[in-house]
C-alpha atoms as a PDB file:
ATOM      1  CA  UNK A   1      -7.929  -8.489 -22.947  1.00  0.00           C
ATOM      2  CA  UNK A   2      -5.148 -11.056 -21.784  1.00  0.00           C
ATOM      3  CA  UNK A   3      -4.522 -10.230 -17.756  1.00  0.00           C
ATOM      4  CA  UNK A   4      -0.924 -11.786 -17.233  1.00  0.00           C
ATOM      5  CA  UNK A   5      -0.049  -9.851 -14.045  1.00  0.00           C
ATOM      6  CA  UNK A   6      -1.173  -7.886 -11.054  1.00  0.00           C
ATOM      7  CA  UNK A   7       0.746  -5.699  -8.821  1.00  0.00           C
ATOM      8  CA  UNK A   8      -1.236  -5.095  -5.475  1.00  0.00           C
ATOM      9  CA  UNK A   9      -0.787  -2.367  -2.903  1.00  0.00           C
ATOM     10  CA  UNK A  10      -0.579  -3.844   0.569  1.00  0.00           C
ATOM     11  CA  UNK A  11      -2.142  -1.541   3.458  1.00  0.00           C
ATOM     12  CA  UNK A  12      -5.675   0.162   2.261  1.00  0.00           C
ATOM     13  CA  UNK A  13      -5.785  -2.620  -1.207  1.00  0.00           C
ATOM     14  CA  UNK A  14      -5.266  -5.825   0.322  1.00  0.00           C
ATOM     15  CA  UNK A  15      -5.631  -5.226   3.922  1.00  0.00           C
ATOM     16  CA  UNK A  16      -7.482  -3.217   6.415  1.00  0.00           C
ATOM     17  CA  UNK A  17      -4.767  -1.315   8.275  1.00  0.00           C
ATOM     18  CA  UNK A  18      -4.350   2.044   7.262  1.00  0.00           C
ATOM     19  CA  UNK A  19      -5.681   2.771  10.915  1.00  0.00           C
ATOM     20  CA  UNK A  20      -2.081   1.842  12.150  1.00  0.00           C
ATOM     21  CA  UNK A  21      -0.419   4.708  10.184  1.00  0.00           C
ATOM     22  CA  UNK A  22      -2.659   7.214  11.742  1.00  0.00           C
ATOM     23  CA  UNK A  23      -2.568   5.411  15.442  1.00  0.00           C
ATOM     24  CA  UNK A  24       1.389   4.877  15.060  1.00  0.00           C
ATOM     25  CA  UNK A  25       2.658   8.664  13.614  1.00  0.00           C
ATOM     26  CA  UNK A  26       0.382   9.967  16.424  1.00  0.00           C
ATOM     27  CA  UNK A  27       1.404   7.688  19.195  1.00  0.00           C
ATOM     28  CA  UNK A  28       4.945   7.861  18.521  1.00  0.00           C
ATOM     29  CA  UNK A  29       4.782  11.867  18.989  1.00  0.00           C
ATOM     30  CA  UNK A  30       2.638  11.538  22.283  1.00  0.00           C
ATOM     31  CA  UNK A  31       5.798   9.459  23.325  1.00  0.00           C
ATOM     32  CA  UNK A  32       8.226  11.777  22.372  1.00  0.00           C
ATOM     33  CA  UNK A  33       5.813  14.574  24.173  1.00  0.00           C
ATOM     34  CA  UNK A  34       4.710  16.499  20.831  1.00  0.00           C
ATOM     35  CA  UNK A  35       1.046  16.841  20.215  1.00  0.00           C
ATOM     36  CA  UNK A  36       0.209  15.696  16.909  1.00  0.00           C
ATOM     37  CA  UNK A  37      -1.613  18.340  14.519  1.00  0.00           C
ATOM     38  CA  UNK A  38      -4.418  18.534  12.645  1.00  0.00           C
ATOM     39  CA  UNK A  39      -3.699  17.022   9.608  1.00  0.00           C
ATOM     40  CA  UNK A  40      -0.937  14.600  10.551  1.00  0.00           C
ATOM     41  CA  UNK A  41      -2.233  11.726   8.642  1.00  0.00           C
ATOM     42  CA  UNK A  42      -3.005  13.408   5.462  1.00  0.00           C
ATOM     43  CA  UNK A  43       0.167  15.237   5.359  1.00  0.00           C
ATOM     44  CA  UNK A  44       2.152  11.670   5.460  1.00  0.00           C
ATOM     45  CA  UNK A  45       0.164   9.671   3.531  1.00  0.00           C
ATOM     46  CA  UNK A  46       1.823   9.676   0.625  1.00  0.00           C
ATOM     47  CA  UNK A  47       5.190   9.238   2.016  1.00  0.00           C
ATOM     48  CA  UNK A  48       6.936   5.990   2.634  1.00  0.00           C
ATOM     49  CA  UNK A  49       8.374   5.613   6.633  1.00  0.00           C
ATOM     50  CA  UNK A  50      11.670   7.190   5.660  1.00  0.00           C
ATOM     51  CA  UNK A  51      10.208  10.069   3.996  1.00  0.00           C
ATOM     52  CA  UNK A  52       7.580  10.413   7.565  1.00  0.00           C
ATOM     53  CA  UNK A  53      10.243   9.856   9.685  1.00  0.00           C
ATOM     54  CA  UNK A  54      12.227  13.227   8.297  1.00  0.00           C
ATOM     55  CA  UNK A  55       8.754  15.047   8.186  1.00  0.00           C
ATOM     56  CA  UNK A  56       8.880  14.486  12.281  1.00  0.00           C
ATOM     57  CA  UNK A  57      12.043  14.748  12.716  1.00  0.00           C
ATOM     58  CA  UNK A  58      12.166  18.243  10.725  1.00  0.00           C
ATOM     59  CA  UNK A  59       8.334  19.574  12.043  1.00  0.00           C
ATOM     60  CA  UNK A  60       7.999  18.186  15.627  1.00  0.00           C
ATOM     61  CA  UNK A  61      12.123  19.030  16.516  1.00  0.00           C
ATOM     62  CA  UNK A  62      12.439  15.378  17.523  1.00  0.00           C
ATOM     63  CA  UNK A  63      15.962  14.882  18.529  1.00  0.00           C
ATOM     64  CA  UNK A  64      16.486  11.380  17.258  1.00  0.00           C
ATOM     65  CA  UNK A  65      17.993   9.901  14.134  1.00  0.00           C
ATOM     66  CA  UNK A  66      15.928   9.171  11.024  1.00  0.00           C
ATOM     67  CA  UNK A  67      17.192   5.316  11.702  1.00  0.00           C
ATOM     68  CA  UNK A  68      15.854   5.795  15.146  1.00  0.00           C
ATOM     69  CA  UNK A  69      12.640   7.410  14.456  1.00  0.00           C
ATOM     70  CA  UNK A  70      11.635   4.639  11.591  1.00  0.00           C
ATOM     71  CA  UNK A  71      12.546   1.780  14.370  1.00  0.00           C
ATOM     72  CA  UNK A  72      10.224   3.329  16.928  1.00  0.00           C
ATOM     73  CA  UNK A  73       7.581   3.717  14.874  1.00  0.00           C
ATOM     74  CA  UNK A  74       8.111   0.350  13.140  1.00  0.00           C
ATOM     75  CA  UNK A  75       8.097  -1.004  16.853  1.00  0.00           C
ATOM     76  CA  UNK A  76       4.821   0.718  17.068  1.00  0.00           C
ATOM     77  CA  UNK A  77       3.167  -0.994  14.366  1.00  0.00           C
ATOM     78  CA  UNK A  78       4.602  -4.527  14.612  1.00  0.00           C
ATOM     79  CA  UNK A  79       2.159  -5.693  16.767  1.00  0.00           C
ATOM     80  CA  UNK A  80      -0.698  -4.781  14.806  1.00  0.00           C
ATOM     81  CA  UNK A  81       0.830  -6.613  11.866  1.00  0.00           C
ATOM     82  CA  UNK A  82       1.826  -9.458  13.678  1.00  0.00           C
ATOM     83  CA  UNK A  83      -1.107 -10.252  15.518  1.00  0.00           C
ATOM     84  CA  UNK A  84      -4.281  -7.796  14.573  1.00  0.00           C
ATOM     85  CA  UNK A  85      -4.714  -6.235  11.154  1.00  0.00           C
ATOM     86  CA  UNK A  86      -7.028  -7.950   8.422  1.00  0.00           C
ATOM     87  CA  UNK A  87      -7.556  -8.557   5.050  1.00  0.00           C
ATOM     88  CA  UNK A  88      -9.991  -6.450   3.340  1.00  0.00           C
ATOM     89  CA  UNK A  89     -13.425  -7.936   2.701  1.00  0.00           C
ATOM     90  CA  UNK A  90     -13.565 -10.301  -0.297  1.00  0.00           C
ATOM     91  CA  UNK A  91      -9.701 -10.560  -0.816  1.00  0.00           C
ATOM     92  CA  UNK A  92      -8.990 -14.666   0.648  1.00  0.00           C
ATOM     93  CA  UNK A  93     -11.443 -15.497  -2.159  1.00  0.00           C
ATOM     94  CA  UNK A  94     -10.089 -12.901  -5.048  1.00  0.00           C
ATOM     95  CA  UNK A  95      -6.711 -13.790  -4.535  1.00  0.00           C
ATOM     96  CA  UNK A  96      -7.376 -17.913  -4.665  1.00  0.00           C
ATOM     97  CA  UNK A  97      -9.698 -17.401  -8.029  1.00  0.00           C
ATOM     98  CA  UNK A  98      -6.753 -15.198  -9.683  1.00  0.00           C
ATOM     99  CA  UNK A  99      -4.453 -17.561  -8.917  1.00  0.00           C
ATOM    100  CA  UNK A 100      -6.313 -20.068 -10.331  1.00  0.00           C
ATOM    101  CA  UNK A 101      -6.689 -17.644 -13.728  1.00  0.00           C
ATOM    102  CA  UNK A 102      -2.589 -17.876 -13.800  1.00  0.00           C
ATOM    103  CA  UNK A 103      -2.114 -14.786 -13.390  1.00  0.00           C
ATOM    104  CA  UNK A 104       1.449 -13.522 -11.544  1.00  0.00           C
ATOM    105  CA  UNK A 105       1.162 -11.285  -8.431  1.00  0.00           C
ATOM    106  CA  UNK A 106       3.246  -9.400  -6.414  1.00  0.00           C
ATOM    107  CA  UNK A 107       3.128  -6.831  -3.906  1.00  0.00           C
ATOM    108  CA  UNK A 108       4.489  -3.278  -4.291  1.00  0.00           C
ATOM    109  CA  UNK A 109       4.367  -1.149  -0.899  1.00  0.00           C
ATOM    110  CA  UNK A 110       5.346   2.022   0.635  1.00  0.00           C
ATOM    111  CA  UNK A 111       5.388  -0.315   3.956  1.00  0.00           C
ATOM    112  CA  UNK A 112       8.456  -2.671   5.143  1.00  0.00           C
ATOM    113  CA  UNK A 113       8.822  -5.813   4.153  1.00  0.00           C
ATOM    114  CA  UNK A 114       9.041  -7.222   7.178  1.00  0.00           C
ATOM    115  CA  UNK A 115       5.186  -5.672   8.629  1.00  0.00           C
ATOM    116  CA  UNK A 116       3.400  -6.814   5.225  1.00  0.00           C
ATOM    117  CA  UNK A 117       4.747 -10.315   5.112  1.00  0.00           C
ATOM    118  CA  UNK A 118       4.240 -10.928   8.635  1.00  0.00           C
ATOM    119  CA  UNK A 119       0.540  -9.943   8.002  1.00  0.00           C
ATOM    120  CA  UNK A 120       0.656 -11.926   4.721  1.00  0.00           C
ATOM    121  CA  UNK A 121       1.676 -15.276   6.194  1.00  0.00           C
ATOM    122  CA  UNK A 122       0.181 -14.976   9.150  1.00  0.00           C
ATOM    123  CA  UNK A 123      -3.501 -15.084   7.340  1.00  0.00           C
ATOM    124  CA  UNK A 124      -2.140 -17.597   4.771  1.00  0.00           C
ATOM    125  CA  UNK A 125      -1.613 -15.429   1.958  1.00  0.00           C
ATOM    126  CA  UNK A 126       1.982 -15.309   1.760  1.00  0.00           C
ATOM    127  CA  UNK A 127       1.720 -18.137  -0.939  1.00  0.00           C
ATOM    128  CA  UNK A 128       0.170 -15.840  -3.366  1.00  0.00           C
ATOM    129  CA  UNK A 129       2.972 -13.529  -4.149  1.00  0.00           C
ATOM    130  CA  UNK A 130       6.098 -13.867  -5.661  1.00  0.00           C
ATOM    131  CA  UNK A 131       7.775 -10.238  -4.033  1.00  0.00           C
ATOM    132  CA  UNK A 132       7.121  -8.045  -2.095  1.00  0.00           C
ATOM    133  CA  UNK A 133       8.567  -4.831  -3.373  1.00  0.00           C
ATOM    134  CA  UNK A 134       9.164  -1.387  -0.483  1.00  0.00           C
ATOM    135  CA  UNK A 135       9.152   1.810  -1.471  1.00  0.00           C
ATOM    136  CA  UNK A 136      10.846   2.484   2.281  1.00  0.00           C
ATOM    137  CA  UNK A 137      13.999  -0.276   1.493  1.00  0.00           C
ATOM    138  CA  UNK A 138      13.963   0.874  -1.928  1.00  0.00           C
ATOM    139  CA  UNK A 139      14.777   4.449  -0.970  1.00  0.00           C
ATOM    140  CA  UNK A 140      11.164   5.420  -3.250  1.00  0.00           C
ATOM    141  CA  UNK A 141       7.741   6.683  -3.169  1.00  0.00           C
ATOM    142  CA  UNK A 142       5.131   6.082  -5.118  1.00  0.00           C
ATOM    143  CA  UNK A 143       4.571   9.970  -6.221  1.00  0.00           C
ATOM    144  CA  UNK A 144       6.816   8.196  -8.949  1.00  0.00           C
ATOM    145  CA  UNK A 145       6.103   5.399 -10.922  1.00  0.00           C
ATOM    146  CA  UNK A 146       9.850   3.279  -9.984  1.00  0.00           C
ATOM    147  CA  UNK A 147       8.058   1.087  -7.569  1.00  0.00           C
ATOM    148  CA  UNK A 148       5.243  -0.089 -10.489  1.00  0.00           C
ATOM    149  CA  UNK A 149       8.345  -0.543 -13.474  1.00  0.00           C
ATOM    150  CA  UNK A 150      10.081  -2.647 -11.192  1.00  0.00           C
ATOM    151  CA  UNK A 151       7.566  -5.209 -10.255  1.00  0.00           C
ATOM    152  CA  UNK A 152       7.068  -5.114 -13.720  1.00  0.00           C
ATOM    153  CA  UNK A 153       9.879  -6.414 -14.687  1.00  0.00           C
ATOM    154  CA  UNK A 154       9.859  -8.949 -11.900  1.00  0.00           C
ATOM    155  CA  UNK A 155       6.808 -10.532 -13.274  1.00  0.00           C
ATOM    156  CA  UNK A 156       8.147 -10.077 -16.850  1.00  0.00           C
ATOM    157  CA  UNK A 157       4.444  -9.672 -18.215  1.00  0.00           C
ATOM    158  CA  UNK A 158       3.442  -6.650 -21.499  1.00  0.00           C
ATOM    159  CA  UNK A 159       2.497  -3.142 -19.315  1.00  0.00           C
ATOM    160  CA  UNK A 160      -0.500  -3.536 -21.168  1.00  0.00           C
ATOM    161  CA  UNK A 161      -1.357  -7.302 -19.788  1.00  0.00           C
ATOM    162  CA  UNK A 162      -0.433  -5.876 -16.062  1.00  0.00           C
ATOM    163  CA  UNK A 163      -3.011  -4.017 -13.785  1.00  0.00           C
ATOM    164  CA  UNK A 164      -2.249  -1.950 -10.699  1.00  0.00           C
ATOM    165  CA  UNK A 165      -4.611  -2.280  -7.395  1.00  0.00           C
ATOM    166  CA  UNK A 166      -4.687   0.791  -5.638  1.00  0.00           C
ATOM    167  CA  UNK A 167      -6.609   2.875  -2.857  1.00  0.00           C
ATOM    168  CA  UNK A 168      -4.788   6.392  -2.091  1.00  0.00           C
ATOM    169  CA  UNK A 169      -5.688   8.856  -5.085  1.00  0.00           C
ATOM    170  CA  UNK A 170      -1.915   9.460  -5.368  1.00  0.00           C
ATOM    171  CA  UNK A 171      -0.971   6.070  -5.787  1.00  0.00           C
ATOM    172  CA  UNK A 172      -3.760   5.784  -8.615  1.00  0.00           C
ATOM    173  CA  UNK A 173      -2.612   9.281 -10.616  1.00  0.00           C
ATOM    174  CA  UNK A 174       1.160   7.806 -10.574  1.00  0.00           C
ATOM    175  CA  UNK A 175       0.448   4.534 -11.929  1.00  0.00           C
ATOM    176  CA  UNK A 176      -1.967   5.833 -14.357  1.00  0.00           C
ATOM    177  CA  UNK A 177       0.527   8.049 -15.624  1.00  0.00           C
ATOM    178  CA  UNK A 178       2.785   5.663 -16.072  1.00  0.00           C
ATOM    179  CA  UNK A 179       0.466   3.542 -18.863  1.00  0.00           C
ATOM    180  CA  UNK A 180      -0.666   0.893 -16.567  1.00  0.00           C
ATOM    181  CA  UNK A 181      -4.165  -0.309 -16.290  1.00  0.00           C
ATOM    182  CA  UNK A 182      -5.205   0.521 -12.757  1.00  0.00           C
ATOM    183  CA  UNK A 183      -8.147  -0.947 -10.304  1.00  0.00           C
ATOM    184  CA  UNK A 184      -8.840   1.422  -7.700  1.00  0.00           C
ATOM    185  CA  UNK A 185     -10.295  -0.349  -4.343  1.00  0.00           C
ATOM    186  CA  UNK A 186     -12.529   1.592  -1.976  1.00  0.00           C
ATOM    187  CA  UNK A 187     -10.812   2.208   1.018  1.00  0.00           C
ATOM    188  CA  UNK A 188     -12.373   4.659   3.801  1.00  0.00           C
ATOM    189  CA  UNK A 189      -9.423   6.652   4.456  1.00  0.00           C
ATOM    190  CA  UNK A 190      -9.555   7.398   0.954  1.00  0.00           C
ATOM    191  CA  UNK A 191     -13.465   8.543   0.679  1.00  0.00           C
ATOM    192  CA  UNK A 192     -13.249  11.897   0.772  1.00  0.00           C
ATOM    193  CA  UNK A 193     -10.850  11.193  -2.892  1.00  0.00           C
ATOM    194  CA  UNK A 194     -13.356   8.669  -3.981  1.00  0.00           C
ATOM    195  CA  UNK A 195     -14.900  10.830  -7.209  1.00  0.00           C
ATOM    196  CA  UNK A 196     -11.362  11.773  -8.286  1.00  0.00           C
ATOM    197  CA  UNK A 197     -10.106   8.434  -7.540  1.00  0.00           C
ATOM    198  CA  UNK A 198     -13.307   7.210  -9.761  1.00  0.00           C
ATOM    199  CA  UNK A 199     -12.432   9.108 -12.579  1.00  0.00           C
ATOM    200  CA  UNK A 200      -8.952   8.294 -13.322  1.00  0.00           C
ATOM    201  CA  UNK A 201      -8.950   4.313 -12.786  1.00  0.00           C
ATOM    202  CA  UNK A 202      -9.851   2.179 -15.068  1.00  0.00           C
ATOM    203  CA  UNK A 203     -11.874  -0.045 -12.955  1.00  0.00           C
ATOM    204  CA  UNK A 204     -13.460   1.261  -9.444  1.00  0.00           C
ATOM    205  CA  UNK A 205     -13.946  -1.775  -7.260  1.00  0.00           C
ATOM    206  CA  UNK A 206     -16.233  -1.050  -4.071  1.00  0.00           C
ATOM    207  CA  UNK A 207     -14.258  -4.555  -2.688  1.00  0.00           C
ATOM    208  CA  UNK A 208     -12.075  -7.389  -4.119  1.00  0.00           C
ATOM    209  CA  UNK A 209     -15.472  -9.265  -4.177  1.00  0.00           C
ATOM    210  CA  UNK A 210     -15.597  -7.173  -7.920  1.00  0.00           C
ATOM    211  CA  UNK A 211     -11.830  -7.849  -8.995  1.00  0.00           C
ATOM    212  CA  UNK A 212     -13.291  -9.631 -11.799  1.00  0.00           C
ATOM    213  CA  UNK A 213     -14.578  -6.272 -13.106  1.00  0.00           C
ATOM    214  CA  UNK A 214     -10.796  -5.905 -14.704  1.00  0.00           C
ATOM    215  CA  UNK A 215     -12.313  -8.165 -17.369  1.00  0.00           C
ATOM    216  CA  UNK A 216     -14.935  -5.725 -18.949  1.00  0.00           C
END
């Protein structure tokens, strides 16, 4: 199998930081004096910051503007992306030996822009990518496939040459769907998914150590 192109996922794929999700949507509440439920994180997850920020606004009574709830919670997170968060074991080394295979990459995230190249460049992996692609500035999630079709055509590589790296089971069914070939990395917040998640990728990758699994 020719591998022309991979579209990555940013927070849970390529980086350790899912944590900041479930520290910011919480924090931000205790700020605006709401005590965060049970469930808070899962019931997000699969929402990009616009879609989370109307899911406050509309469940917690937060009298702020979806513009205004995004920037706090964006403020929240900043410094975790500017100056803490990770990559994920294994992924320096992955991302220098695909690179060296020629193969295009680009990033495709529910995040901002903004948060996931700051991480990016600060660790020296900016270099690696070609676009970054947000769900949030796009106005998308990734319960459809839009995101995926247009880093596609950004790295103008065959559907069938491109894989998808994903963590979140959602993420995995949509891109699945959608006819692309799809590497599913282990990420804790996802565990509880992880047999699900197992059975619909393609390739299950317990790090990016394995990335060259894609191969087989």
């Amino acid at each position: 199998m020719s591998i022309d192109g991979i579209i990555f996922d940013f927070d849970g794929t390529l980086y350790d930081s899912m944590y900041v999700w479930r520290m910011a949507a919480g924090k931000y509440l205790l700020s605006m004096s709401k005590q965060p439920r049970e469930g808070l994180v899962e019931d997000v997850a699969a929402m990009n910051i616009k879609q989370a920020a109307e899911y406050l606004k509309e469940n917690y009574g937060i009298d702020r503007t979806v513009s205004e709830i995004i920037d706090d919670i964006n403020r929240i997170a900043q410094f975790e992306y500017t100056d803490k968060v990770q990559p994920k074991d294994g992924v320096m080394q992955a991302l220098e030996e695909i690179k060296s295979n020629g193969i295009k990459m680009c990033v495709a995230t529910t995040n901002v822009t903004f948060l996931v190249k700051a991480a990016a460049t600060r660790c020296s992996l900016d270099k690696y990518f070609s676009k970054y692609f947000s769900g949030t500035e796009l106005g998308i999630s990734k319960d459809t496939a839009q995101i995926y079709e247009l880093a596609l055509e950004h790295l103008g590589t065959k559907k069938e040459n491109t894989w998808v790296f994903e963590d979140a089971l959602y993420a995995v069914k949509t891109a699945k769907r959608a006819g692309f070939n799809v590497a599913a990395v282990y990420d804790s917040e996802a565990d509880k998914n992880a047999d699900e998640i197992k059975d619909i990728a393609d390739v299950y990758l317990n790090s990016m150590k394995e990335w060259k699994k894609i191969y087989d």
